[in-house]
N, C-alpha and C. Protein backbone atom coordinates (compact mmCIF):
# COMPACT_ATOMS: atom_id res chain seq x y z
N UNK A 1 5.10 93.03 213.64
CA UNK A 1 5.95 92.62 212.54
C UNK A 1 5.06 92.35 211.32
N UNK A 2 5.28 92.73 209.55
CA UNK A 2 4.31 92.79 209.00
C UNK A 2 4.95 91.92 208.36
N UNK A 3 4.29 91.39 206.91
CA UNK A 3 4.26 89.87 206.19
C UNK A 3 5.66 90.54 205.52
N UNK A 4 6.05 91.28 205.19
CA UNK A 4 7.45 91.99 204.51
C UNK A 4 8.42 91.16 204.92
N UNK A 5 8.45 90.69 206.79
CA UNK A 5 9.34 90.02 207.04
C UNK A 5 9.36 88.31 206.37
N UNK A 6 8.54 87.96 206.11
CA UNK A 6 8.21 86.85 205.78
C UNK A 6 9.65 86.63 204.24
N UNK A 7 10.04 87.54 203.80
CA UNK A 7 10.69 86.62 202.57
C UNK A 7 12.49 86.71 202.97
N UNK A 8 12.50 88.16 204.21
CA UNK A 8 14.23 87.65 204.68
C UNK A 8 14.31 86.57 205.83
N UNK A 9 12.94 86.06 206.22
CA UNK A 9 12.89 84.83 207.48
C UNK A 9 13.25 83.43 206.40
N UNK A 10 12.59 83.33 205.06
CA UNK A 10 12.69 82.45 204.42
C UNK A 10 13.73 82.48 203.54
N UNK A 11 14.67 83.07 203.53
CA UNK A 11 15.96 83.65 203.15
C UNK A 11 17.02 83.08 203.77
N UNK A 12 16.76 83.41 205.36
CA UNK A 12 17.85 82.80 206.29
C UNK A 12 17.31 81.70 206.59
N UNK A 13 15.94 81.19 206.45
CA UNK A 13 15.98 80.03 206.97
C UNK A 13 16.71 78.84 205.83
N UNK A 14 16.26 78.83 204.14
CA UNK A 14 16.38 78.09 203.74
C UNK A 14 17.90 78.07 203.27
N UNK A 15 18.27 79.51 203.42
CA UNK A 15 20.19 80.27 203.15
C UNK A 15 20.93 79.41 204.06
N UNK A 16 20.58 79.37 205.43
CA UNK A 16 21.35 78.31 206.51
C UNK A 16 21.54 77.04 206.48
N UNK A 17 19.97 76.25 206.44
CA UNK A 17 19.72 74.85 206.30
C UNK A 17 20.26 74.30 205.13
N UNK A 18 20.12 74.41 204.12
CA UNK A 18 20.38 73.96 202.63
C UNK A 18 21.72 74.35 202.58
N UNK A 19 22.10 75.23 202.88
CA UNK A 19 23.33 76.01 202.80
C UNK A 19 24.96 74.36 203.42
N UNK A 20 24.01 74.37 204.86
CA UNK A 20 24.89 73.46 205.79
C UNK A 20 24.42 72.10 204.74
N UNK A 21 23.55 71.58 204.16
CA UNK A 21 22.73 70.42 204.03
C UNK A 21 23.77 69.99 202.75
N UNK A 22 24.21 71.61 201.87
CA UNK A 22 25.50 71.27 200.80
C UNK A 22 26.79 71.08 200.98
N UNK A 23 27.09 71.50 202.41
CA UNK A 23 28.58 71.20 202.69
C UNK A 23 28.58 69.54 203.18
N UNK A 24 27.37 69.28 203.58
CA UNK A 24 27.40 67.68 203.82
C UNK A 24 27.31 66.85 202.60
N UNK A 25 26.72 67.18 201.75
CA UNK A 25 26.67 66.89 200.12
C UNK A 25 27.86 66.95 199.86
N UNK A 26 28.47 67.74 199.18
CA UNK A 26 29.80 68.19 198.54
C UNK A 26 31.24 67.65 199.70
N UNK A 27 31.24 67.97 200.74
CA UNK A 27 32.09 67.28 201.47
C UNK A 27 31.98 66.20 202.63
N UNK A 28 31.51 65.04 202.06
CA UNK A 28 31.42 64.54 203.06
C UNK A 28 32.23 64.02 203.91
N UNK A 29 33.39 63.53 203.47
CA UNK A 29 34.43 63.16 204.10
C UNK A 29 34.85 64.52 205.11
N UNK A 30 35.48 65.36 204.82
CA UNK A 30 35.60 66.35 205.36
C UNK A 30 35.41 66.57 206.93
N UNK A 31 34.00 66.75 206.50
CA UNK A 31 32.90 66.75 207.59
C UNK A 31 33.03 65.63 208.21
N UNK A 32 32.88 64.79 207.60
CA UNK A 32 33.16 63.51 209.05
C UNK A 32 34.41 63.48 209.57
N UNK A 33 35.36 64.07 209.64
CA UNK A 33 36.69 64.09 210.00
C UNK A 33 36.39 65.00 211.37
N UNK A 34 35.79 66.02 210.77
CA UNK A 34 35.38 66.89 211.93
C UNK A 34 34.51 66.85 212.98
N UNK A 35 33.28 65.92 212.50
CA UNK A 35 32.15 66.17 213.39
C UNK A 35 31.77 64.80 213.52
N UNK A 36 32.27 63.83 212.69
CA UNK A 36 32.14 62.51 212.74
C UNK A 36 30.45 62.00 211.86
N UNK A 37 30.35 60.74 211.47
CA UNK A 37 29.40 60.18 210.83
C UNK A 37 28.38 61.24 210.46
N UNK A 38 27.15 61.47 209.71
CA UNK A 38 26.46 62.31 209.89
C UNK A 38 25.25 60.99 210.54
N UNK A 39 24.00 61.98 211.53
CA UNK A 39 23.50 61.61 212.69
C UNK A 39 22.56 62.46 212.42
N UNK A 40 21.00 62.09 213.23
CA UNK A 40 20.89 63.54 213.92
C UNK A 40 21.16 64.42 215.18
N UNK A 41 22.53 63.69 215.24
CA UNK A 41 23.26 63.85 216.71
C UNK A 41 24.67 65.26 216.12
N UNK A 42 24.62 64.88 214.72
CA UNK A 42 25.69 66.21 213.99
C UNK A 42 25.46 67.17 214.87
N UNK A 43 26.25 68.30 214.84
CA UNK A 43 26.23 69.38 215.07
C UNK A 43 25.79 70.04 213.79
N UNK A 44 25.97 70.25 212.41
CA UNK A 44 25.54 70.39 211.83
C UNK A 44 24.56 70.14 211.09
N UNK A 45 24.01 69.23 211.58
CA UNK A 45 22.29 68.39 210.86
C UNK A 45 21.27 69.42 212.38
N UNK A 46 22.23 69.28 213.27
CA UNK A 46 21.03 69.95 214.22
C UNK A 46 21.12 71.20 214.01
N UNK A 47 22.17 72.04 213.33
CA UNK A 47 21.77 73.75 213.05
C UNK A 47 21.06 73.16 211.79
N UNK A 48 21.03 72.51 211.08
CA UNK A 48 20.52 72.90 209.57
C UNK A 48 18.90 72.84 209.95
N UNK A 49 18.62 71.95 211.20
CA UNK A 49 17.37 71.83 211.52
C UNK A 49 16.60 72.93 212.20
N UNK A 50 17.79 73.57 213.25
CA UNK A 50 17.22 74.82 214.27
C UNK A 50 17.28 75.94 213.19
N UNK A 51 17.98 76.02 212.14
CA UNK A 51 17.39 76.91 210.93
C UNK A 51 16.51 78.10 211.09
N UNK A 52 14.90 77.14 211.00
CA UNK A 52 13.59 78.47 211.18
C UNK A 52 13.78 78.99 212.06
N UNK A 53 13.87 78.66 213.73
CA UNK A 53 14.41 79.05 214.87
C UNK A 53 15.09 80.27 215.04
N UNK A 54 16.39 80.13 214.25
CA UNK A 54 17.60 80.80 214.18
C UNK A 54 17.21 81.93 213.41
N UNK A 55 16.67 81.79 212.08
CA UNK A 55 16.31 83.01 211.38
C UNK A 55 15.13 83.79 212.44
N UNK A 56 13.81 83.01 213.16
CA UNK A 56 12.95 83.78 213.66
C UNK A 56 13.46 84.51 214.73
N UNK A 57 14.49 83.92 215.69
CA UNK A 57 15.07 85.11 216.50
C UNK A 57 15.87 86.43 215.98
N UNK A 58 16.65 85.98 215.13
CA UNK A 58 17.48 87.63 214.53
C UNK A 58 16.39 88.20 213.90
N UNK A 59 15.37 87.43 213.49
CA UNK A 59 14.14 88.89 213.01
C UNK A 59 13.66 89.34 214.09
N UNK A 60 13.17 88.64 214.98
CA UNK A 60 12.56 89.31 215.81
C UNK A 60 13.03 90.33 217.05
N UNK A 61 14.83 89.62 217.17
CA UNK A 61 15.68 90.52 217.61
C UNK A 61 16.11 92.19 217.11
N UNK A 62 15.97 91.94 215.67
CA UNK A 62 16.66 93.15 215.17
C UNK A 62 15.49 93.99 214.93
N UNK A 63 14.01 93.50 214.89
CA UNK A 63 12.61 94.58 214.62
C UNK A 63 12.47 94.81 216.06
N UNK A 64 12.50 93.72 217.24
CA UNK A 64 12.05 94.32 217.93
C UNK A 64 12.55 94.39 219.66
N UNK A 65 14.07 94.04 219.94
CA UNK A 65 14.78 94.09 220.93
C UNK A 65 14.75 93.53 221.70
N UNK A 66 15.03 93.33 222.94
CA UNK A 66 15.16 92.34 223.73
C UNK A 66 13.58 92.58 224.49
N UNK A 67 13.13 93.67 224.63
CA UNK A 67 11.93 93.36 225.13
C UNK A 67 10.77 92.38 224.13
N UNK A 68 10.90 92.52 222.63
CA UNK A 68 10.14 92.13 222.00
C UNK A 68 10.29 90.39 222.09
N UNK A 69 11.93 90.16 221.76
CA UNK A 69 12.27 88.64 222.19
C UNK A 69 11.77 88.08 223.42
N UNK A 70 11.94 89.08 224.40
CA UNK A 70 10.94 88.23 225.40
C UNK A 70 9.50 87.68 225.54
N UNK A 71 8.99 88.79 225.09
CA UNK A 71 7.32 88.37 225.06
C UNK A 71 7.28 87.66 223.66
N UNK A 72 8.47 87.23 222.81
CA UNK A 72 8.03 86.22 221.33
C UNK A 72 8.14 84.77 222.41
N UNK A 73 9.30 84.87 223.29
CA UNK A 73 9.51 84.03 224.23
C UNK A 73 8.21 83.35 225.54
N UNK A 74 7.43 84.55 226.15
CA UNK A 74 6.46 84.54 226.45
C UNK A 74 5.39 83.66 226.44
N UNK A 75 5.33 83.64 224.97
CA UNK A 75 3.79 82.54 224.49
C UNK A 75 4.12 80.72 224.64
N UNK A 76 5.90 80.91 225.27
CA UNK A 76 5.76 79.33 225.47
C UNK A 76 5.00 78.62 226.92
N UNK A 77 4.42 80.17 227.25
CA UNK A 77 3.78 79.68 228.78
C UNK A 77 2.14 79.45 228.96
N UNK A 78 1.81 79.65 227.47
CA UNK A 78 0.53 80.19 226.74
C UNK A 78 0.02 77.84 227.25
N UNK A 79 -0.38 77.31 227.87
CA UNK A 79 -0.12 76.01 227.99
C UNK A 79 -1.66 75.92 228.43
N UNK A 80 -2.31 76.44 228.92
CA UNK A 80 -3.84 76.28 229.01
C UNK A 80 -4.62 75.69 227.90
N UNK A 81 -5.06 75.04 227.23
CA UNK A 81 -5.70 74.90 226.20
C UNK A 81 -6.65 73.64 226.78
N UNK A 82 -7.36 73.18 225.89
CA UNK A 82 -8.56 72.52 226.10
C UNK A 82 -7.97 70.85 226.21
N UNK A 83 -8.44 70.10 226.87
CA UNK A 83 -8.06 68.61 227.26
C UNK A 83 -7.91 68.28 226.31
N UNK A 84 -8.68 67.99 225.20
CA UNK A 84 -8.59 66.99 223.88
C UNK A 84 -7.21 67.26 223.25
N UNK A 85 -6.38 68.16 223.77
CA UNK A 85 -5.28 68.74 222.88
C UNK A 85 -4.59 67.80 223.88
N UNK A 86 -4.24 67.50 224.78
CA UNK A 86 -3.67 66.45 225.71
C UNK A 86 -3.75 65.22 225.81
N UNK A 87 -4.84 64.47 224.98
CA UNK A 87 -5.61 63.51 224.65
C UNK A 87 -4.77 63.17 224.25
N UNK A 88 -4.80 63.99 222.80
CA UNK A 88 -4.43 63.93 221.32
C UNK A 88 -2.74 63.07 221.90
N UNK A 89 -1.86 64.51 221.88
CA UNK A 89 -0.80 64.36 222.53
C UNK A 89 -0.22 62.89 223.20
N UNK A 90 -1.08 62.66 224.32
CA UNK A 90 -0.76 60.90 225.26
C UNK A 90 -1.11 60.40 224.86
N UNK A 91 -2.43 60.59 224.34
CA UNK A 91 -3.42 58.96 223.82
C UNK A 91 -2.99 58.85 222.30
N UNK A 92 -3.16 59.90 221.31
CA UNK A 92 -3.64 59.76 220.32
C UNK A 92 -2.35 59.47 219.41
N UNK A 93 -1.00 60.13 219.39
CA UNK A 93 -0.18 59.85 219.05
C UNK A 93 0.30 58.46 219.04
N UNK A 94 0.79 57.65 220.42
CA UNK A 94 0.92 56.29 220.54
C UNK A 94 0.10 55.22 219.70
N UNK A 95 -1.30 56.04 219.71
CA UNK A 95 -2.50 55.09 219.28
C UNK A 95 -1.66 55.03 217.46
N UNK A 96 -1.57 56.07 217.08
CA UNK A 96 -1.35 56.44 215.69
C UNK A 96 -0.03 55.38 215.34
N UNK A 97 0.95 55.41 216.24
CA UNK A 97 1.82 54.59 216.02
C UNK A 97 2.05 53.35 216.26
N UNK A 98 1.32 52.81 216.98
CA UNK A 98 0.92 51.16 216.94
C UNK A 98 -0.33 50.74 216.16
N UNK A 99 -1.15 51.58 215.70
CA UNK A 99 -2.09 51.73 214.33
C UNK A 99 -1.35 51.21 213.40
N UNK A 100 -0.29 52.28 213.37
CA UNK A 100 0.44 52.29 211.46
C UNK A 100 1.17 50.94 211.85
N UNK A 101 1.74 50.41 213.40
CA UNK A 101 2.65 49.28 213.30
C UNK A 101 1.62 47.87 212.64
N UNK A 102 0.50 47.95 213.02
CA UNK A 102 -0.75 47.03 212.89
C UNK A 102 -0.47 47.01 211.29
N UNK A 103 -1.25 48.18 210.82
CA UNK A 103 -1.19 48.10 209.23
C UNK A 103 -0.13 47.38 208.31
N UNK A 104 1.03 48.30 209.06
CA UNK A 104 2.10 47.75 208.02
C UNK A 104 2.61 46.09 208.60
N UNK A 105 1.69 45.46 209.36
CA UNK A 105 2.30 44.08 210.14
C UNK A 105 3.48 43.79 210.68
N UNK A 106 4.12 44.34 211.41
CA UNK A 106 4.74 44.18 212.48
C UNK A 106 4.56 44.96 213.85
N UNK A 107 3.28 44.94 214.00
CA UNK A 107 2.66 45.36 215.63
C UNK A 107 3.57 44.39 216.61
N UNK A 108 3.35 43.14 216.18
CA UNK A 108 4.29 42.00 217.36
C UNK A 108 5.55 41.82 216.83
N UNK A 109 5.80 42.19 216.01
CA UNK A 109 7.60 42.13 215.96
C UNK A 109 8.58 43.16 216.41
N UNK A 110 8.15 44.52 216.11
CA UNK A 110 9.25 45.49 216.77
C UNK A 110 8.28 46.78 216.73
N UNK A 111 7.10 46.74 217.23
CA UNK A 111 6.40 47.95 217.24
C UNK A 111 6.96 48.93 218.09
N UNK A 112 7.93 48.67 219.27
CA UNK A 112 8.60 49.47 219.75
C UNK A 112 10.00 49.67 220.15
N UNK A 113 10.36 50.42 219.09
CA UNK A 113 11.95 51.31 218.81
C UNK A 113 13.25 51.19 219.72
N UNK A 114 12.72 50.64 221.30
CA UNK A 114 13.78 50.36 222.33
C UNK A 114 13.97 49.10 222.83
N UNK A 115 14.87 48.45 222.98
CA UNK A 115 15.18 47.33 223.25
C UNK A 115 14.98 47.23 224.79
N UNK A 116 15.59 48.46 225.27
CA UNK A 116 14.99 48.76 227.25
C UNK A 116 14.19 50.07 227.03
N UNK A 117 12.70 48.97 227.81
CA UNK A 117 11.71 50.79 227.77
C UNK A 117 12.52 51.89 228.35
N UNK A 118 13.01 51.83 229.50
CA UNK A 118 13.88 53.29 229.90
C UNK A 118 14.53 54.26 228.89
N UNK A 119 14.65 53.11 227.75
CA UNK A 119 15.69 54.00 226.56
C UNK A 119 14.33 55.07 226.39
N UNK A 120 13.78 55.02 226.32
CA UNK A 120 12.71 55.88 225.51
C UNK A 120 12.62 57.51 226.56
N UNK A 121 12.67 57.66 227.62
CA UNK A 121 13.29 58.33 228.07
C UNK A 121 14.84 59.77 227.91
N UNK A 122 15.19 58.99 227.62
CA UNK A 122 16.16 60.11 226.90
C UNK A 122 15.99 60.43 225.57
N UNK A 123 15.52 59.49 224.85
CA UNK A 123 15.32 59.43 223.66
C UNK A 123 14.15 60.36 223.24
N UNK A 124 13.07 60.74 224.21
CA UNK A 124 12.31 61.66 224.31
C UNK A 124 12.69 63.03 224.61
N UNK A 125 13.44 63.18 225.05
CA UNK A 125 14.14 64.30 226.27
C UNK A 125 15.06 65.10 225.02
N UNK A 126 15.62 63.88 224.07
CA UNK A 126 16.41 64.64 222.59
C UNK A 126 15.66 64.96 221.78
N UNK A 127 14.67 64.73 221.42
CA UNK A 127 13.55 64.71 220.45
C UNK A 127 12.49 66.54 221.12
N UNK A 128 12.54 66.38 221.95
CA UNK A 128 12.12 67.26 222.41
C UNK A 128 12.98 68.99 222.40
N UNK A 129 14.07 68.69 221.92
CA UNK A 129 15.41 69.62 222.16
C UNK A 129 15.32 69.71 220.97
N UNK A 130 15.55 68.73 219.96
CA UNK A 130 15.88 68.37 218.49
C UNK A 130 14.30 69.11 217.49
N UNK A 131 13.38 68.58 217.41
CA UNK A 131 12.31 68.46 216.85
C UNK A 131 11.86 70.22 216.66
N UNK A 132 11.15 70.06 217.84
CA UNK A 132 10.04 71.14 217.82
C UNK A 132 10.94 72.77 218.14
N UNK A 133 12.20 72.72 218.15
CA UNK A 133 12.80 74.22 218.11
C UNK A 133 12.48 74.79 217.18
N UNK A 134 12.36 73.90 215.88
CA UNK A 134 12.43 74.40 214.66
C UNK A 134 10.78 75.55 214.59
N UNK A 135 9.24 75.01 215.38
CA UNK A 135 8.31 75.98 215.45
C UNK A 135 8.49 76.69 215.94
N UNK A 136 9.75 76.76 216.64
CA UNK A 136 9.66 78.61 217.07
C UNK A 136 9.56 79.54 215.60
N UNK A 137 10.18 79.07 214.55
CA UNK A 137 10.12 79.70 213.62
C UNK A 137 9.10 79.74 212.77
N UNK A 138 8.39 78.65 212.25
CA UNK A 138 7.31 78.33 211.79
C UNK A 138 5.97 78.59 212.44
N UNK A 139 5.50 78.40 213.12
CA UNK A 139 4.60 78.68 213.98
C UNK A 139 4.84 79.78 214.81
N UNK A 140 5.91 80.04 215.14
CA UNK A 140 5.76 81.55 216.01
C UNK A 140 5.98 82.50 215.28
N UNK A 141 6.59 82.38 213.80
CA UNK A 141 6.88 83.27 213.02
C UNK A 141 6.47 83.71 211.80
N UNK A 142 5.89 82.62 211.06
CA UNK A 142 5.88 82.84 209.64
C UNK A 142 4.87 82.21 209.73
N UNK A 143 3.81 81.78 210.50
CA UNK A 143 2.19 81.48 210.78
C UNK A 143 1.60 82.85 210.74
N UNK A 144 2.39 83.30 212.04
CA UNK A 144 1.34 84.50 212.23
C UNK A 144 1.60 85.70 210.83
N UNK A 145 2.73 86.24 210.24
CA UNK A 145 2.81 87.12 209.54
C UNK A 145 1.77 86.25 207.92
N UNK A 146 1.97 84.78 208.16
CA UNK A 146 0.57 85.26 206.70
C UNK A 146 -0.39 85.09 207.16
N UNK A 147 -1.33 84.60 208.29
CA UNK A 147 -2.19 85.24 209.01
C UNK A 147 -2.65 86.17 209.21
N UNK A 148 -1.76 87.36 209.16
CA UNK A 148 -2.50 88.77 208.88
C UNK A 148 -3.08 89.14 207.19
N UNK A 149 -2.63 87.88 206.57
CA UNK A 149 -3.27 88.30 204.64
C UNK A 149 -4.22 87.09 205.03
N UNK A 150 -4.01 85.79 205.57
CA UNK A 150 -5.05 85.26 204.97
C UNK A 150 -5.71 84.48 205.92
N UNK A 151 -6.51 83.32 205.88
CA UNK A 151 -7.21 83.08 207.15
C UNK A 151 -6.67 81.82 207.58
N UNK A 152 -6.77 81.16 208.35
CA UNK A 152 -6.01 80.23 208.99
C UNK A 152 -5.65 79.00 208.51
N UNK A 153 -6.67 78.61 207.35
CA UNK A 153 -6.72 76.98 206.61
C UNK A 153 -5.66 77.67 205.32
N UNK A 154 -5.62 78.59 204.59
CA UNK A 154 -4.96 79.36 203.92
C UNK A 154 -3.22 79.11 204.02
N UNK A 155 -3.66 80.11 205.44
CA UNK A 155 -2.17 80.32 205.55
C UNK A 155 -1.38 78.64 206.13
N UNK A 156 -2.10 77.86 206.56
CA UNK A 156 -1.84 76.74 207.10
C UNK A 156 -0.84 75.93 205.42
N UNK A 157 -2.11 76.24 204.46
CA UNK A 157 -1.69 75.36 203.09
C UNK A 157 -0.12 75.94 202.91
N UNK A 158 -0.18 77.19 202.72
CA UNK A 158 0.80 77.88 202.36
C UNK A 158 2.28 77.84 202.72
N UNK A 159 2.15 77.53 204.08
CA UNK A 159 3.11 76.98 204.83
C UNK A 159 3.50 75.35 204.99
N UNK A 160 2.38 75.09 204.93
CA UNK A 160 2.28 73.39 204.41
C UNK A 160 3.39 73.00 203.44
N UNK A 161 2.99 74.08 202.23
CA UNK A 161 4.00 74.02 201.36
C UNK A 161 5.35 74.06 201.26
N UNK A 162 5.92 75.37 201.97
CA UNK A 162 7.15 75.84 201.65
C UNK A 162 7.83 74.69 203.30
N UNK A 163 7.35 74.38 204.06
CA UNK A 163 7.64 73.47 205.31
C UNK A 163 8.27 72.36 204.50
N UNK A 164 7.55 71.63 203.43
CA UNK A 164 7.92 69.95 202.97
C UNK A 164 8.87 70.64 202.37
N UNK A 165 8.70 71.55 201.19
CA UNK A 165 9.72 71.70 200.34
C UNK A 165 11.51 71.94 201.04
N UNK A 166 11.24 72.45 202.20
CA UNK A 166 12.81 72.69 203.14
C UNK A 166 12.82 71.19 203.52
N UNK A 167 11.76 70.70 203.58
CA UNK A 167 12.74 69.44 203.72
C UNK A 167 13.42 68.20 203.15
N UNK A 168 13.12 68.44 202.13
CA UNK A 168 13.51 68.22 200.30
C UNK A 168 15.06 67.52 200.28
N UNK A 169 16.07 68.20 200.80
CA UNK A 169 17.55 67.57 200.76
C UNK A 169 17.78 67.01 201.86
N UNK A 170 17.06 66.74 202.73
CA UNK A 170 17.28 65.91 203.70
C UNK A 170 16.99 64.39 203.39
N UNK A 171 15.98 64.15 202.34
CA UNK A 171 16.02 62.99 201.45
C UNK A 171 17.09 62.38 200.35
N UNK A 172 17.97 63.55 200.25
CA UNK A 172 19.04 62.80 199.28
C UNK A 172 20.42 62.79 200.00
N UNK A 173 20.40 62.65 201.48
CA UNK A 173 21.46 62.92 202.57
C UNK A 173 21.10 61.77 203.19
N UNK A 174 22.10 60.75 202.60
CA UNK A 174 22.40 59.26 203.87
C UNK A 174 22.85 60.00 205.38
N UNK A 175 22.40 59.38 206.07
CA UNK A 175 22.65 59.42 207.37
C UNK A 175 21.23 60.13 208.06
N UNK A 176 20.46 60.84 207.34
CA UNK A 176 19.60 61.72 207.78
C UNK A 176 18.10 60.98 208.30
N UNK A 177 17.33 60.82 209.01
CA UNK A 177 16.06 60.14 209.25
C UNK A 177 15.24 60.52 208.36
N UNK A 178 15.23 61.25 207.13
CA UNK A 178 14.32 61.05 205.97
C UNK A 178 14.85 60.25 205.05
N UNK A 179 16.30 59.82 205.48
CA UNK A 179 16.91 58.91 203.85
C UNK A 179 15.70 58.04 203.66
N UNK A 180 15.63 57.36 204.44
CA UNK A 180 15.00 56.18 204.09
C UNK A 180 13.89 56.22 203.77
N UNK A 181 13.29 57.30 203.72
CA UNK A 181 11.79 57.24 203.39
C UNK A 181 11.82 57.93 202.06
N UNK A 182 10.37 57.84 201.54
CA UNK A 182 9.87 58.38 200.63
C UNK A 182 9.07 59.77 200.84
N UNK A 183 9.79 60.47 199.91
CA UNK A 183 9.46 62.07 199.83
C UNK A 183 8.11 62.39 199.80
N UNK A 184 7.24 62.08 198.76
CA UNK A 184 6.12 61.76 198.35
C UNK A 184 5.11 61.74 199.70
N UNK A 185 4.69 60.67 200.35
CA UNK A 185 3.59 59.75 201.60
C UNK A 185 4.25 61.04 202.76
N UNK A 186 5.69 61.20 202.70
CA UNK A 186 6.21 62.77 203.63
C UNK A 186 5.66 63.58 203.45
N UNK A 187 5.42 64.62 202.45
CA UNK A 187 5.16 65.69 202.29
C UNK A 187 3.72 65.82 202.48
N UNK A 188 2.78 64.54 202.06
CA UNK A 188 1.55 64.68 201.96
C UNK A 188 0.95 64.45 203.77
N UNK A 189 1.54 63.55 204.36
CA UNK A 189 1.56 63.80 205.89
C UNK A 189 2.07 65.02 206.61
N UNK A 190 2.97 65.33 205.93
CA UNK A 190 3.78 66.82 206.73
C UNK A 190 2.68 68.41 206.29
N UNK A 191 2.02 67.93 204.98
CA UNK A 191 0.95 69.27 204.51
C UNK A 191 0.22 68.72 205.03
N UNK A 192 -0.44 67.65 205.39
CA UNK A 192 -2.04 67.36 205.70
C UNK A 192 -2.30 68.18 207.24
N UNK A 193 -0.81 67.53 207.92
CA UNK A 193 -1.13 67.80 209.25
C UNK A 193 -1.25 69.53 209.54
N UNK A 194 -0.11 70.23 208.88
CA UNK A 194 -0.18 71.19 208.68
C UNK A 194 -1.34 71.91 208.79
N UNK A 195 -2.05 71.48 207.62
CA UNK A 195 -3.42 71.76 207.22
C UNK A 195 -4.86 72.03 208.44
N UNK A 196 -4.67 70.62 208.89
CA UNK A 196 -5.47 70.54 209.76
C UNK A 196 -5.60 70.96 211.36
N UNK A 197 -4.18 71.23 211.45
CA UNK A 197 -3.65 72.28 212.64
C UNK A 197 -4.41 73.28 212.41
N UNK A 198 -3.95 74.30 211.49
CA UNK A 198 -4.44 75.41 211.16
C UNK A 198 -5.74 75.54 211.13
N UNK A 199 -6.50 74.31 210.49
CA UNK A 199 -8.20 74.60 210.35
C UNK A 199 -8.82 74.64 211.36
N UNK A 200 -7.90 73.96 212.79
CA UNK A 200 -8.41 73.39 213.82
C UNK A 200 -8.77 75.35 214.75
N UNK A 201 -7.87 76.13 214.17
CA UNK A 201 -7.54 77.67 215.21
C UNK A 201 -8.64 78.20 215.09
């Protein structure tokens, strides 16, 4: 697949997401009649999210058939990689988030999100469904096609970029887990990491 595909993947991706992200804008009532409160439990906050996903399969469906979908499918078995990436993952994440609870001072007041540890459990299990579908598109899709122009810290920025910017109206959408934050300290965490993924290949 050559970088050509790269501007109808970002077409359907940002045509879908933004697309759904304005009918929640413009009608909200509506929509809650139908699908109830907005969440990231919507049915429609979770397509606007599976988005990249959604566009990277019909490209990769319609260039390259069901055999090609399989082996795009394939590389989720690709799971060998070096320990420190597992580290990172168990140790390093948690560490990161009772870090930032330290900083911002409330490590001993509510550093953790469940009232019963078990909750965390399912709550993982959605996050896992919810979250990371969206790199099928990003990372399985629109990594590698500017990868073939440029080199990995490059194409990392590049994507860095156009990644925060899709997530842009999800900040002016109550109900959404970016309302509450600031766009700004987001984007520069959402490119950094980006960044440093990529430098890491």
């Amino acid at each position: 697949m050559k970088i050509r595909l790269l501007l109808p993947y970002l077409a359907i991706t940002f045509g879908l997401s933004w697309g759904l992200i304005s009918l929640l804008i413009l009608f909200p009532q509506q929509v809650a009649v139908l699908f109830g409160e907005l969440s990231a439990q919507t049915p429609l906050f979770i397509l606007a999210v599976y988005s990249p996903a959604i566009a990277a399969f019909i490209l990769v469906m319609h260039h390259a058939g069901v055999q090609g979908l399989r082996r795009y499918f394939s590389r989720l078995l690709l799971w060998r990689v070096h320990w420190g990436w597992y580290a990172y993952i168990f140790i390093g994440i948690p560490f990161l988030f009772y870090a930032g609870a330290a900083i911002k001072g409330n490590l001993f007041t509510d550093p953790f999100p469940f009232s019963v540890w078990y909750e965390v459990f399912p709550a993982l299990a959605f996050m896992l469904i919810l979250g990371p579908v969206e790199e099928f598109g990003w990372r399985g899709l629109a990594l590698p096609l500017l990868q073939q122009y440029f080199a990995p810290i490059w194409a990392g920025l590049i994507l860095g970029v156009i990644w925060g910017i899709w997530h842009l109206p999800a900040f002016y959408l109550s109900g959404t887990p970016q309302s509450a934050w600031s766009f700004s300290p987001f984007f520069y965490r959402l490119y950094r990491g980006e960044c440093d993924d990529n430098a890491a290949l």
